[in-house]
N, C-alpha and C. Protein backbone atom coordinates (compact mmCIF):
# COMPACT_ATOMS: atom_id res chain seq x y z
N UNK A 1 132.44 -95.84 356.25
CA UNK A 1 133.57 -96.35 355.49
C UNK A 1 133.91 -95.35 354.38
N UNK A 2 135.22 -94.99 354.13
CA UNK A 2 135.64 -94.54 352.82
C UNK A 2 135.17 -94.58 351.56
N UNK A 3 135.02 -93.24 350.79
CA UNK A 3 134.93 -93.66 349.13
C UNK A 3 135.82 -93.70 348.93
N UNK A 4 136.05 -94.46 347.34
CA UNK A 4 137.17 -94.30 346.71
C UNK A 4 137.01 -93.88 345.90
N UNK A 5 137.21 -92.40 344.61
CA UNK A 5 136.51 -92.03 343.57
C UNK A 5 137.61 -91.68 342.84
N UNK A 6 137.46 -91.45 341.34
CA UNK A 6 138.20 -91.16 340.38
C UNK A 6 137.16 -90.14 339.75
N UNK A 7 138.03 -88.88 339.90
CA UNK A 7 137.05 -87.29 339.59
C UNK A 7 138.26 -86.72 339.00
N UNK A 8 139.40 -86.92 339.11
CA UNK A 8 140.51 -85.58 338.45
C UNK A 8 141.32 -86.50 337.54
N UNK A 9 142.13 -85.69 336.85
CA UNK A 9 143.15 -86.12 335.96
C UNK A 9 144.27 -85.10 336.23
N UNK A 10 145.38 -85.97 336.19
CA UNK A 10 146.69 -85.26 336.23
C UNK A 10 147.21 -85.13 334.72
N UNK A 11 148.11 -84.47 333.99
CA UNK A 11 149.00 -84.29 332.93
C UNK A 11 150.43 -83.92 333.31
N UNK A 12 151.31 -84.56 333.04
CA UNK A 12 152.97 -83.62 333.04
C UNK A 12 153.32 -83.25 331.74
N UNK A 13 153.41 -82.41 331.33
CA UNK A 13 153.77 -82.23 330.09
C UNK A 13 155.37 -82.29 330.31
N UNK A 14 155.97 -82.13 329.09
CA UNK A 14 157.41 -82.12 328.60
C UNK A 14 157.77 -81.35 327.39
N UNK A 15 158.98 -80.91 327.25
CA UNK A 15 159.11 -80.67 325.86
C UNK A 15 160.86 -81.14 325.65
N UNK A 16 161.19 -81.31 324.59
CA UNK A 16 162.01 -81.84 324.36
C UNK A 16 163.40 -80.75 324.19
N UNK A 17 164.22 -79.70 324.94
CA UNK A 17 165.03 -79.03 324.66
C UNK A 17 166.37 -79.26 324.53
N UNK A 18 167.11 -78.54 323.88
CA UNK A 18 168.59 -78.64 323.71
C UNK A 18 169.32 -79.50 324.30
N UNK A 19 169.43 -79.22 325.53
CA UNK A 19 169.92 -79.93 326.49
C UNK A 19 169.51 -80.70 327.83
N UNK A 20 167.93 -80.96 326.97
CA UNK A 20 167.17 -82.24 327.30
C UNK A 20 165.86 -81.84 327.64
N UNK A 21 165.14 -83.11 328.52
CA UNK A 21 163.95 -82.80 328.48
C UNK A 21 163.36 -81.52 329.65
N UNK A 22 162.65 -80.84 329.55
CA UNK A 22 162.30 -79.83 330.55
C UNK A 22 160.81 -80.21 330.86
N UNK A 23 160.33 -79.97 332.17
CA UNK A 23 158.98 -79.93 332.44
C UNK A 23 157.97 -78.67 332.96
N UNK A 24 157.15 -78.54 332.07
CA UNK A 24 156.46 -77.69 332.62
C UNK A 24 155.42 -77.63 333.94
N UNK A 25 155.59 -76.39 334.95
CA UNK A 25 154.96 -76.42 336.18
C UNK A 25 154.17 -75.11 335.46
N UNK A 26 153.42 -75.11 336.00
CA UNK A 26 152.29 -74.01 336.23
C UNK A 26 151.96 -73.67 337.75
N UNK A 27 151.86 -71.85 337.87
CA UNK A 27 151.63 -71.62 339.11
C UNK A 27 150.62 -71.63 339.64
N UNK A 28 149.77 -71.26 340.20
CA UNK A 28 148.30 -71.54 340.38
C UNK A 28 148.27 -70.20 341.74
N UNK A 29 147.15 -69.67 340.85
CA UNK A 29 146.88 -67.84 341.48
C UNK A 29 146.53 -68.23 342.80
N UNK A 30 146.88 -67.07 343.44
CA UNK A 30 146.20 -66.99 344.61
C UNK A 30 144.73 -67.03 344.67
N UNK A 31 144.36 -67.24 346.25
CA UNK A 31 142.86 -67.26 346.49
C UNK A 31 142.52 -67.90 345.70
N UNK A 32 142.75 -69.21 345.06
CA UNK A 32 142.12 -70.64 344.97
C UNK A 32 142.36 -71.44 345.77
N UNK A 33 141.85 -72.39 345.86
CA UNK A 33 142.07 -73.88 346.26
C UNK A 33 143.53 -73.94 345.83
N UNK A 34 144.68 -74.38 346.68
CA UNK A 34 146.09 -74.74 346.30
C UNK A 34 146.62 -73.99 345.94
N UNK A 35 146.09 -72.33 346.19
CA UNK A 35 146.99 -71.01 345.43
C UNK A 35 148.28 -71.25 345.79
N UNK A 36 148.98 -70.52 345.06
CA UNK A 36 150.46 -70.12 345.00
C UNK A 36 151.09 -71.44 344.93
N UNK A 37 150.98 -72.52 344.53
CA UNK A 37 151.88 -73.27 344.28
C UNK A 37 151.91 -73.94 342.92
N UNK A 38 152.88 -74.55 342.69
CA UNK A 38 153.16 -75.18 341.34
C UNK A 38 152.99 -76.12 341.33
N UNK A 39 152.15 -76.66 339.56
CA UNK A 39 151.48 -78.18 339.94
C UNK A 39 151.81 -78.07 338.37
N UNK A 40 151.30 -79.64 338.09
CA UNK A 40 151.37 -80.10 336.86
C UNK A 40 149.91 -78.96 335.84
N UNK A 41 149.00 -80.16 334.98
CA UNK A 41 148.05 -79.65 334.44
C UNK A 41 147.13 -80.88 335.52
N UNK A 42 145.92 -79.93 336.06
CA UNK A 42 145.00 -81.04 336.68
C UNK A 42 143.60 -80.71 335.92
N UNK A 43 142.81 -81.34 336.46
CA UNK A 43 141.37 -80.98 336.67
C UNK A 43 140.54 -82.35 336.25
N UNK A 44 139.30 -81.71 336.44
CA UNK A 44 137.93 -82.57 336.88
C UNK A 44 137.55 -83.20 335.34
N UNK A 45 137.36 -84.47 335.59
CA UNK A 45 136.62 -85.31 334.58
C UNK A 45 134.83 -85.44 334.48
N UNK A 46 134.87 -84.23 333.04
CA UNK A 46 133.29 -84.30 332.74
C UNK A 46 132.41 -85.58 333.32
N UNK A 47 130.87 -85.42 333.77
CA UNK A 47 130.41 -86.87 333.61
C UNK A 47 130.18 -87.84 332.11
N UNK A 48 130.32 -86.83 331.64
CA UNK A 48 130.26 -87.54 330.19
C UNK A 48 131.55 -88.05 329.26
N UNK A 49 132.96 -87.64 330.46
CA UNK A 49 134.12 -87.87 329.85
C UNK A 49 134.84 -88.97 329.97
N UNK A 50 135.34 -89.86 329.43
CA UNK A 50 136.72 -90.61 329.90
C UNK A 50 137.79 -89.74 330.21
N UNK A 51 138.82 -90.40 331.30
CA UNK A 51 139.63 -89.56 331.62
C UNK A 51 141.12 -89.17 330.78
N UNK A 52 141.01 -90.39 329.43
CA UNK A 52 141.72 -89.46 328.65
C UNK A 52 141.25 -88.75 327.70
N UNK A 53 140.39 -88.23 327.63
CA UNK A 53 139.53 -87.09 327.15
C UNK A 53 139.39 -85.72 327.95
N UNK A 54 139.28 -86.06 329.39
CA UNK A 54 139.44 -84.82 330.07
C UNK A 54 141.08 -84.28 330.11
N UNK A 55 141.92 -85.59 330.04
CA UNK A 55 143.34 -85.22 330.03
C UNK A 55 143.70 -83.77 328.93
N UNK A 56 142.85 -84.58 328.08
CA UNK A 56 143.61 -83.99 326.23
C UNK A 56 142.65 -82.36 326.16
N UNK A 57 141.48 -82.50 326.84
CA UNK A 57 141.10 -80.98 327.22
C UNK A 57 141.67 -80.10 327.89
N UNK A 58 141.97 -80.44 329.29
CA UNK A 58 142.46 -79.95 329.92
C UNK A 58 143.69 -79.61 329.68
N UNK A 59 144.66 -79.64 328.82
CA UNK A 59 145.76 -79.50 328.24
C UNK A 59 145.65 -78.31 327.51
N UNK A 60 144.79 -78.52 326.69
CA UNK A 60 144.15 -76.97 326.04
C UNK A 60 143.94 -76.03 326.97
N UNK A 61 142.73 -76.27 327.59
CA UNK A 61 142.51 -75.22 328.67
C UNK A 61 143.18 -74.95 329.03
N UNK A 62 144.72 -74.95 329.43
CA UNK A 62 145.78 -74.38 330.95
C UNK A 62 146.76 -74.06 330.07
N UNK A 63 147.06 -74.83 328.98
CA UNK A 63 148.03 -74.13 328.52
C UNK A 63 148.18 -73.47 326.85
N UNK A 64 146.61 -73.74 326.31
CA UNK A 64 146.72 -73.07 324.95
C UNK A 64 146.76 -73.94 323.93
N UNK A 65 147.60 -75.13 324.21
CA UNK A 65 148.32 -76.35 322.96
C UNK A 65 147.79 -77.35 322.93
N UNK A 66 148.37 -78.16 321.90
CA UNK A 66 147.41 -79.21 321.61
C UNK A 66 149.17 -80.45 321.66
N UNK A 67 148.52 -81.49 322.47
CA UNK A 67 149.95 -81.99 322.49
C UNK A 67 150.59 -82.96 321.44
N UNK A 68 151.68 -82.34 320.86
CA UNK A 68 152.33 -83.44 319.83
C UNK A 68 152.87 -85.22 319.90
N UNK A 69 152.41 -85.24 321.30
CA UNK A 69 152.61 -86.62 321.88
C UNK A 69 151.41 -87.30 322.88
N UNK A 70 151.13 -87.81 323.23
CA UNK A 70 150.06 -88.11 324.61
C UNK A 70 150.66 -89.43 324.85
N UNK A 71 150.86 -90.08 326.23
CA UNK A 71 150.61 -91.27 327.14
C UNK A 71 149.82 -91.86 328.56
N UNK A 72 149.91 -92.32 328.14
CA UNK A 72 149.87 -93.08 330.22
C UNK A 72 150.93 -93.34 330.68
N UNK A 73 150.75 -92.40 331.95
CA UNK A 73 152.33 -93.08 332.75
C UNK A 73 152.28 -94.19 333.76
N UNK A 74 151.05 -94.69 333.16
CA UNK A 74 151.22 -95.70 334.09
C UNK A 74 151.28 -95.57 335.66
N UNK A 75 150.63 -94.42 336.28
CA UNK A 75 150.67 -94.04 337.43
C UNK A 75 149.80 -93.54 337.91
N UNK A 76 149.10 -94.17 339.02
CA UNK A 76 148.03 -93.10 339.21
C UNK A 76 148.28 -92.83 340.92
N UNK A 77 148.27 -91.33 341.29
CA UNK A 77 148.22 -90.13 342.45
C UNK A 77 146.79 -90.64 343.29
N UNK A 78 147.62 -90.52 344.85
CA UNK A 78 146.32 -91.17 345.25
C UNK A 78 146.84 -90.34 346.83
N UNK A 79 145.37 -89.58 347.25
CA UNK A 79 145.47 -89.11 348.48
C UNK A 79 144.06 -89.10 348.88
N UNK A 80 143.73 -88.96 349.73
CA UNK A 80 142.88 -88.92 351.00
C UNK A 80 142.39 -87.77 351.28
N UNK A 81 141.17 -87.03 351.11
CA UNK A 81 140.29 -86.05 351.45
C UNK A 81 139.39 -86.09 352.53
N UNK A 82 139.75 -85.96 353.79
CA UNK A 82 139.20 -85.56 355.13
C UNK A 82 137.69 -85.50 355.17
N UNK A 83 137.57 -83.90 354.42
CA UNK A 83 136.21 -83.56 354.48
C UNK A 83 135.57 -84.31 353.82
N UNK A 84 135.81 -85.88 353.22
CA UNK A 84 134.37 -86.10 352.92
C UNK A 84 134.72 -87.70 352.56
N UNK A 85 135.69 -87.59 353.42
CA UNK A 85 136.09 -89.06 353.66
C UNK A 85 136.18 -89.97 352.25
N UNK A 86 136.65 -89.28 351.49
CA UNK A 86 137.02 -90.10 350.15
C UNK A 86 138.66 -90.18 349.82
N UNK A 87 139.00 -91.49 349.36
CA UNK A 87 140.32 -91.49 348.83
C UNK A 87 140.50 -91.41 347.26
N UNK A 88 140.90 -90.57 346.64
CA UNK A 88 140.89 -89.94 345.67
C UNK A 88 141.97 -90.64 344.86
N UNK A 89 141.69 -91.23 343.83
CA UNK A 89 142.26 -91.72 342.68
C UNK A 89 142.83 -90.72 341.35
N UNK A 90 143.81 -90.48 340.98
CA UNK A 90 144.05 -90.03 340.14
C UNK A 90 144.79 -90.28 339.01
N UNK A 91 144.86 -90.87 338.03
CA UNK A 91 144.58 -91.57 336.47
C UNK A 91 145.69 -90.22 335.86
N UNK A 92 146.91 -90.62 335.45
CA UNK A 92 147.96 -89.51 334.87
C UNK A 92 148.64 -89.78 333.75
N UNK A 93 148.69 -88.88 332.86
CA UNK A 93 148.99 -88.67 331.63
C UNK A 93 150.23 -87.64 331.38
N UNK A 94 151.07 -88.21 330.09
CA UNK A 94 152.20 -87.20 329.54
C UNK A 94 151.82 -87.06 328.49
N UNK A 95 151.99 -85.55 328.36
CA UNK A 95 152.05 -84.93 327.10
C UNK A 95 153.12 -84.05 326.51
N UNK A 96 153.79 -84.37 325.03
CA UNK A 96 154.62 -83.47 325.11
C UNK A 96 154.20 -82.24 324.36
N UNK A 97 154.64 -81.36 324.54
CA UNK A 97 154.11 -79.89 323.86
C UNK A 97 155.29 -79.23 323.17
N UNK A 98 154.67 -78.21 322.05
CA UNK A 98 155.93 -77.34 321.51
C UNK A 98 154.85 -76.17 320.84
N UNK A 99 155.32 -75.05 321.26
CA UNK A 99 154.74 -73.86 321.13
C UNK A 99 154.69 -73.18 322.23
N UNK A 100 154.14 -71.46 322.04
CA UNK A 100 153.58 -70.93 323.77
C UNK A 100 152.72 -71.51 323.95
N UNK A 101 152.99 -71.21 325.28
CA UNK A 101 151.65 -71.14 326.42
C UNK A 101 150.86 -70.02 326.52
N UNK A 102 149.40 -70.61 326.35
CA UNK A 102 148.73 -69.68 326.88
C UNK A 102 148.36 -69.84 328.15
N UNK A 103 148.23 -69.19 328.94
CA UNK A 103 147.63 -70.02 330.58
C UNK A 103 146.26 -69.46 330.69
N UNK A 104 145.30 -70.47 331.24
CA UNK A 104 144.02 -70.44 331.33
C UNK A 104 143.81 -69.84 332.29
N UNK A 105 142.64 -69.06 332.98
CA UNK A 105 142.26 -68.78 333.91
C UNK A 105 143.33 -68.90 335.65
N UNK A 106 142.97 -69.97 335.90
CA UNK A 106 143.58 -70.64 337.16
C UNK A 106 144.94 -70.23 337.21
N UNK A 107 145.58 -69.95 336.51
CA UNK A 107 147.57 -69.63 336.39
C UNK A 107 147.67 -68.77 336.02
N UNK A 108 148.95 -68.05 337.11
CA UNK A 108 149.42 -66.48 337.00
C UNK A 108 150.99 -66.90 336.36
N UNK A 109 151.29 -68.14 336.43
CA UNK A 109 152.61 -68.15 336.32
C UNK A 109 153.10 -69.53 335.17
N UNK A 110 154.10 -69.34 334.87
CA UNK A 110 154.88 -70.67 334.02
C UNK A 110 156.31 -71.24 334.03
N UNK A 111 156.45 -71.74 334.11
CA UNK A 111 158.18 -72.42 333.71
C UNK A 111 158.39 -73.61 333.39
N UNK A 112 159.40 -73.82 332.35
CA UNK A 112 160.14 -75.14 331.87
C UNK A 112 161.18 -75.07 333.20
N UNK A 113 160.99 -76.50 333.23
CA UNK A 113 162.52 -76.45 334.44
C UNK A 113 163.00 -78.20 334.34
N UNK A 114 163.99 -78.20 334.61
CA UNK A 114 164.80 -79.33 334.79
C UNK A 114 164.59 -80.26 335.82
N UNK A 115 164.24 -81.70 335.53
CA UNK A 115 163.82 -82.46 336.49
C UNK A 115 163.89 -81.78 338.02
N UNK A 116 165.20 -82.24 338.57
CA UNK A 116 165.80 -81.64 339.60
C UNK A 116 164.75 -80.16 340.20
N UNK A 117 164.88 -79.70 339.48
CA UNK A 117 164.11 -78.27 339.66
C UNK A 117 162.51 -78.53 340.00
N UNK A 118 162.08 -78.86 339.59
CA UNK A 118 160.60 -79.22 339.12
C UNK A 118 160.61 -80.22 340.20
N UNK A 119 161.18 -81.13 340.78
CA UNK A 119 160.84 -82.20 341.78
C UNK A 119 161.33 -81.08 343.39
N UNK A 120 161.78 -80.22 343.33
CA UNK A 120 161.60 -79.32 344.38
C UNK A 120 160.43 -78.55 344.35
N UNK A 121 160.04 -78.29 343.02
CA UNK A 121 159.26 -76.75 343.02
C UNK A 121 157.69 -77.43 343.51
N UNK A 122 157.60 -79.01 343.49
CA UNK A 122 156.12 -79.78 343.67
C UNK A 122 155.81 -79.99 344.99
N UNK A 123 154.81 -79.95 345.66
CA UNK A 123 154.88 -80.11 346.92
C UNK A 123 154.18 -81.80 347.51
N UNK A 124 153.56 -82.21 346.61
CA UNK A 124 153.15 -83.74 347.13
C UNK A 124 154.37 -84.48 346.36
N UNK A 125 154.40 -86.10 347.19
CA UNK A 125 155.31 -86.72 346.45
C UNK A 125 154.66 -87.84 345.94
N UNK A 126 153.41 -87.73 345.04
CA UNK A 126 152.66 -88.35 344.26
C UNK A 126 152.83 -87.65 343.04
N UNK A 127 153.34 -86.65 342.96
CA UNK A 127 153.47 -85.49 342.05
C UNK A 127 154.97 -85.82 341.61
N UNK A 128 155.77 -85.70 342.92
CA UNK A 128 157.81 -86.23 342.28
C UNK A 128 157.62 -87.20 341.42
N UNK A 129 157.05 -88.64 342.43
CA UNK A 129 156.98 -89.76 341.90
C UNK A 129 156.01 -89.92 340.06
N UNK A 130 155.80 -88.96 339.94
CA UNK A 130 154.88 -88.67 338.79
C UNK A 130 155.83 -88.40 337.47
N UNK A 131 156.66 -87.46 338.08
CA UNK A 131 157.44 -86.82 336.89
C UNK A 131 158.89 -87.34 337.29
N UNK A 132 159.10 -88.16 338.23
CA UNK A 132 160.00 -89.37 337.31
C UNK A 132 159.90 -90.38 336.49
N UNK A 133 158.53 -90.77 336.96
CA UNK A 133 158.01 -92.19 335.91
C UNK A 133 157.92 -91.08 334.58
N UNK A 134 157.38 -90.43 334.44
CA UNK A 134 157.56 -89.23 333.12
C UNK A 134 159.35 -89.54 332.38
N UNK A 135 160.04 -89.15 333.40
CA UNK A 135 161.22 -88.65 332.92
C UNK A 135 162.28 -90.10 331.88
N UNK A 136 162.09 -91.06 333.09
CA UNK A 136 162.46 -92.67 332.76
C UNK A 136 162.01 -93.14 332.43
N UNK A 137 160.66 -92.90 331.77
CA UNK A 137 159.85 -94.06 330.64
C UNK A 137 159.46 -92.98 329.50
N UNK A 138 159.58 -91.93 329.45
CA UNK A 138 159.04 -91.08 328.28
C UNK A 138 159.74 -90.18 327.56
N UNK A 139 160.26 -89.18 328.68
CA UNK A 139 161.00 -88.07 328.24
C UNK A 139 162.48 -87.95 327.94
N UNK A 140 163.09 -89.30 328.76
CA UNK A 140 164.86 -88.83 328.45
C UNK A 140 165.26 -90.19 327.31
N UNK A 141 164.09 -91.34 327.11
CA UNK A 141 164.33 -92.42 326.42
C UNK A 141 164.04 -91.53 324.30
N UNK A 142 162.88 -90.65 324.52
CA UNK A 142 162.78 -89.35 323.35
C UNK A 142 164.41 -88.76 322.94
N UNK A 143 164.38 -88.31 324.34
CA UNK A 143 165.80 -87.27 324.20
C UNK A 143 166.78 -87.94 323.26
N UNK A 144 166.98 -89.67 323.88
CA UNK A 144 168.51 -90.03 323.45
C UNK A 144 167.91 -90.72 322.43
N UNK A 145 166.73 -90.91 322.11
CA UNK A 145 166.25 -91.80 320.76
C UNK A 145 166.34 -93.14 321.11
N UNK A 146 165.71 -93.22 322.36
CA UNK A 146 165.35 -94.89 322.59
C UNK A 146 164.20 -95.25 322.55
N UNK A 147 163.49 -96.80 322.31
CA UNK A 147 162.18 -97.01 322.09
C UNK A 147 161.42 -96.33 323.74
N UNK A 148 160.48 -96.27 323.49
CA UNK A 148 159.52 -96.10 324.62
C UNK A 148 158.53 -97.23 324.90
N UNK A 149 158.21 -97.84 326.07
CA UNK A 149 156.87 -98.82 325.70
C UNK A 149 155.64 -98.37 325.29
N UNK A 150 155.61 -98.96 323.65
CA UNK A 150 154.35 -98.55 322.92
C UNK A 150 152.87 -99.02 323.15
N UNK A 151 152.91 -99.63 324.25
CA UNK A 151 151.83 -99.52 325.34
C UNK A 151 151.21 -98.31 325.91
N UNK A 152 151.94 -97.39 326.41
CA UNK A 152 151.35 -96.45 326.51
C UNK A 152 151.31 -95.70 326.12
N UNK A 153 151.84 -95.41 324.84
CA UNK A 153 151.32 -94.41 323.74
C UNK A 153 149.80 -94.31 323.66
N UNK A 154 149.27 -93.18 323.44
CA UNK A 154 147.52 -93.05 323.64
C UNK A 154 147.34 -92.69 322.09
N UNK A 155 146.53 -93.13 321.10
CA UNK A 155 146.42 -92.63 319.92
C UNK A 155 145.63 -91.43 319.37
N UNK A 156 145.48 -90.76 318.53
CA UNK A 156 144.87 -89.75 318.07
C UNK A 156 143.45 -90.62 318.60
N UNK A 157 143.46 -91.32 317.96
CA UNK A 157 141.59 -92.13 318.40
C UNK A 157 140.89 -92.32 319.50
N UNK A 158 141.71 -92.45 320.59
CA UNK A 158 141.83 -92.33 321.70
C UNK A 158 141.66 -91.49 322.69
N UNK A 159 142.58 -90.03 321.94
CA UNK A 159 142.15 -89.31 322.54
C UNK A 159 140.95 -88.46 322.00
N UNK A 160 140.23 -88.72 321.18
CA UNK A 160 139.05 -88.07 320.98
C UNK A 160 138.36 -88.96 321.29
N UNK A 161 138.45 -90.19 322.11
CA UNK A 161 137.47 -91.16 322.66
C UNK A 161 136.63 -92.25 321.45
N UNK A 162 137.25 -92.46 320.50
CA UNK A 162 136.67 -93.19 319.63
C UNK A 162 137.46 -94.11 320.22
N UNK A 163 136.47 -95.31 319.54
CA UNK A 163 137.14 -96.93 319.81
C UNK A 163 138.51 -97.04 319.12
N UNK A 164 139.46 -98.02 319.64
CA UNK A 164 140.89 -98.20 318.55
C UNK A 164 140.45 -99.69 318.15
C-alpha cells in the first residue's frame, strides 16, 4: 500500500510592482533532479522543522531575502512518486519579497514575470493552481488595497516557530 508523506515545502514568492503583482520563478541548473526548469522556491523539511520554518529558510537559501510578508495559501501540491510508492504532500506558502536576489546553489537563473507568463513557464499544474490561489487571495487583493483573509497571514512568531 502507498505512503503518504509530507517531506517538502513549496514557497511562491511575489513582489508588488508598478503595474502589479509579478512572480518570481527560479531556474534550476542542469544535472539536478528537475534541471532546466522553472519552479517556485522548494525544498526538504528538517526533522527537527515545522514546515513553516523550513518555508521561511528556504526562502533565504534560494534567494538571499528575508520576506516582508509570509502566508498560507491554503494549498497543498500533491503528486505521486513511483519509485517508492509514496504520495507526496506538499504544505505551500507566499512570500512577498523586495530586494535582489541572491540565488543559492541549485539556480542558474531568475525572473519576475506576470501571472500569465509564469503559469506557462511551470510545468506541473499543482504549481499553476498554486500561483493562482497566490494571485486571488494575496497578491492582486495587496495590489488594489483590499483586505486579505487574516487567517493566513503567518506571524513573525510563527515563523521562527514560537507558540502565538
Amino acid at each position: 500500500m502507498p505512503k503518504i508523506e509530507v517531506r517538502t515545502v513549496s514557497v511562491y514568492a511575489f513582489r508588488l510592482a508598478k503595474e502589479g503583482p509579478e512572480y518570481l520563478a527560479l531556474h534550476r541548473r542542469q544535472g539536478l533532479d528537475l534541471g532546466d526548469t522553472w519552479q517556485a522556491v522548494h525544498g526538504r523539511i528538517d526533522p527537527a522543522e515545522t514546515a513553516v520554518q523550513a518555508a521561511w529558510r528556504e526562502v533565504g537559501e534560494e534567494t538571499g531575502l528575508t520576506p516582508i510578508g509570509f502566508w498560507s495559501l491554503d494549498f497543498i501540491e500533491q503528486f505521486y512518486v513511483a519509485e517508492i510508492d509514496t504520495v507526496e504532500l506538499v504544505p505551500c506558502f507566499a512570500a512577498q519579497l523586495k530586494g535582489p536576489i541572491a540565488l543559492g546553489a541549485e539556480h542558474d537563473d531568475y525572473r519576475w514575470m506576470k501571472l500569465e507568463e509564469i503559469l506557462r513557464a511551470f510545468v506541473w499544474p499543482g504549481q499553476r493552481e498554486a500561483l493562482r490561489t497566490l494571485h486571488f487571495e494575496i497578491a492582486l487583493p495587496l495590489f488594489e488595497g483590499r483586505p486579505i483573509n487574516p487567517f493566513l497571514e503567518i506571524s513573525p512568531e510563527r515563523q521562527e516557530g514560537q507558540a502565538t
